[in-house]
C-alpha atoms as a PDB file:
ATOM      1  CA  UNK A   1      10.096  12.614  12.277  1.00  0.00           C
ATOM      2  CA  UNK A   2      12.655  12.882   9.438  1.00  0.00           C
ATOM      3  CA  UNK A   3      12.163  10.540   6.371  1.00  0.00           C
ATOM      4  CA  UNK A   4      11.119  10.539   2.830  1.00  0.00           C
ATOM      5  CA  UNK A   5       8.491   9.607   0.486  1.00  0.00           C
ATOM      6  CA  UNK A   6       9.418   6.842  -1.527  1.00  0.00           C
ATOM      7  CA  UNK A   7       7.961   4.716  -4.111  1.00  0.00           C
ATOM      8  CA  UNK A   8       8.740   0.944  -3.175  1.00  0.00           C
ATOM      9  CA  UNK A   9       7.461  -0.731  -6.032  1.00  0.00           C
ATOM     10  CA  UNK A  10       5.060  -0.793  -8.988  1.00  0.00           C
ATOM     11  CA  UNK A  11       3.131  -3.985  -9.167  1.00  0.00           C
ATOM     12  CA  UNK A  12       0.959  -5.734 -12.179  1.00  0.00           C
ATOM     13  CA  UNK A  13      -1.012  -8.683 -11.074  1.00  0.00           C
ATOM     14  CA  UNK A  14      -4.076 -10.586 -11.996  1.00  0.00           C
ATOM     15  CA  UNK A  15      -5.912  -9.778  -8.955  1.00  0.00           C
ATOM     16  CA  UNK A  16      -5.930  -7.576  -5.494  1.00  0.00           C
ATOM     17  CA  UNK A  17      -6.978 -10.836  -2.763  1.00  0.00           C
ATOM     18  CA  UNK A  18      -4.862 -10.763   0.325  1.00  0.00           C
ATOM     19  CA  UNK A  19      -2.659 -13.287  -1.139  1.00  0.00           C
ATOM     20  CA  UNK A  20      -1.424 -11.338  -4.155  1.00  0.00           C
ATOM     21  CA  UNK A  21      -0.316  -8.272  -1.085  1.00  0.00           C
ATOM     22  CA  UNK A  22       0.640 -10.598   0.793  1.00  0.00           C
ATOM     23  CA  UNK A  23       3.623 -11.480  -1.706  1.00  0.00           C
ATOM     24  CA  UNK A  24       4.089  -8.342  -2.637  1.00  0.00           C
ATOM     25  CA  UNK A  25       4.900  -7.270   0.708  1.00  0.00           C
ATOM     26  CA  UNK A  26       7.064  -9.978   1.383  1.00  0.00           C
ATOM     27  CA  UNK A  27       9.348  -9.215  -1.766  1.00  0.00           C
ATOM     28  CA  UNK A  28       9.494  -5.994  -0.061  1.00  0.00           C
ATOM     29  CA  UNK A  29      10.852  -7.563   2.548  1.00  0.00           C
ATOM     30  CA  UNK A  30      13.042 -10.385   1.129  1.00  0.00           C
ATOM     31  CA  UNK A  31      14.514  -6.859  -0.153  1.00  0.00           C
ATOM     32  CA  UNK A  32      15.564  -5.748   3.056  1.00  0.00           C
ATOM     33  CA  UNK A  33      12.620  -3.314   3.739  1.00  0.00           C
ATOM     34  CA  UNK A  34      12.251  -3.197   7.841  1.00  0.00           C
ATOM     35  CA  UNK A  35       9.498  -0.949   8.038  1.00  0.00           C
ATOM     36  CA  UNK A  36       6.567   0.749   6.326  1.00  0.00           C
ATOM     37  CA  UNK A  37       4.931   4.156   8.184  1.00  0.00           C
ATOM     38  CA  UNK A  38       2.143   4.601   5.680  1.00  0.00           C
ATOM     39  CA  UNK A  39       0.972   2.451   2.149  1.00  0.00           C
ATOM     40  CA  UNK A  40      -1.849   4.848   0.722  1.00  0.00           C
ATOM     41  CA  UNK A  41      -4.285   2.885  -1.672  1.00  0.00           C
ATOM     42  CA  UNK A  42      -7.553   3.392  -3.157  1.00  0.00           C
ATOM     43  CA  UNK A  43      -9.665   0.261  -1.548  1.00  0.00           C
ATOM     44  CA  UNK A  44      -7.696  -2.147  -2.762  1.00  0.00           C
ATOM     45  CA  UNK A  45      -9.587  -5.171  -1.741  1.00  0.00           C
ATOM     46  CA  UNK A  46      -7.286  -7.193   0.766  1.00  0.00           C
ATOM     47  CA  UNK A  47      -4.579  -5.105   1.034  1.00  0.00           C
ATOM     48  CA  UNK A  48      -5.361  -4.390   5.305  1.00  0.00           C
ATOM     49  CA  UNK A  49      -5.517  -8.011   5.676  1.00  0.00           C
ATOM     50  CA  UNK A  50      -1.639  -8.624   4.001  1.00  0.00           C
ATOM     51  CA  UNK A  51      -0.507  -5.491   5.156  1.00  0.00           C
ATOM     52  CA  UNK A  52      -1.805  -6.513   9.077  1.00  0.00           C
ATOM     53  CA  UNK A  53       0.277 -10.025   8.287  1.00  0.00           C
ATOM     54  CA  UNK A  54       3.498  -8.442   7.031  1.00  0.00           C
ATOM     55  CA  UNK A  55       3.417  -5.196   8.588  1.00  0.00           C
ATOM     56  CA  UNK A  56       1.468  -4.903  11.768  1.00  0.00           C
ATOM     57  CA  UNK A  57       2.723  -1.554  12.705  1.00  0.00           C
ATOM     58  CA  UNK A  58       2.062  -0.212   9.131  1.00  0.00           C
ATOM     59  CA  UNK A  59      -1.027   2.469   8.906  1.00  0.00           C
ATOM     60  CA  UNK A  60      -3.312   2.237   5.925  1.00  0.00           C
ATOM     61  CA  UNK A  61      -4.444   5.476   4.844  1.00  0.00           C
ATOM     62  CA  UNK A  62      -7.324   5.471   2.130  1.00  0.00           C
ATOM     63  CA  UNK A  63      -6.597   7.732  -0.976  1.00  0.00           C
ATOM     64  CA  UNK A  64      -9.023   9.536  -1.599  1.00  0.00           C
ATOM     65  CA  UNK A  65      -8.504  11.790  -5.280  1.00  0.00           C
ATOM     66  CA  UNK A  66     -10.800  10.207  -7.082  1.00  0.00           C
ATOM     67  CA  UNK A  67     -13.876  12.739  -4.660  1.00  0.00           C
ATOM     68  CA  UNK A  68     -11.773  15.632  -4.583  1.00  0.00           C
ATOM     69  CA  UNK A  69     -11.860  15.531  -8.862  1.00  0.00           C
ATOM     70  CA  UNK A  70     -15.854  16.386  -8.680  1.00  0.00           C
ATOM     71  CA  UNK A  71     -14.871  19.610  -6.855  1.00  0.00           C
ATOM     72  CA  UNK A  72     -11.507  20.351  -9.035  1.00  0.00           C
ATOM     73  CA  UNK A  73     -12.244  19.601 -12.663  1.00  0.00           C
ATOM     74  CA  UNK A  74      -9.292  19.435 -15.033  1.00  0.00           C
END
């Protein structure tokens, strides 16, 4: 598959509920974005249930640095 990694938008907001994604995802949208392959988070709480709403096809993957820094000290 050819594509590119690409940073979408940076977001501020008073909370992470499904609600706040949700609009976040449909700016991204309102914005012309069609499709998403992967959004990579850190347990952002309700970001699967916006992302299953706006993007159905999208796949959540978890990130995951924050375990790999107790093995890899700066």
């Amino acid at each position: 598959m050819d594509g590119k990694k690409e940073v979408l938008t940076i977001q501020v907001g008073d909370n992470e509920s499904s609600k706040y994604w949700f609009s976040v995802l449909n700016e991204l949208k309102n914005r012309g974005v069609k499709d998403i392959l992967i959004i990579c988070a850190d347990g952002l709480s309700g970001i699967k249930e916006a992302i299953a709403a706006a993007y159905p096809q999208t796949e959540y993957q978890l990130f995951v640095l924050y375990s790999s820094q107790q093995y890899y000290p700066q």
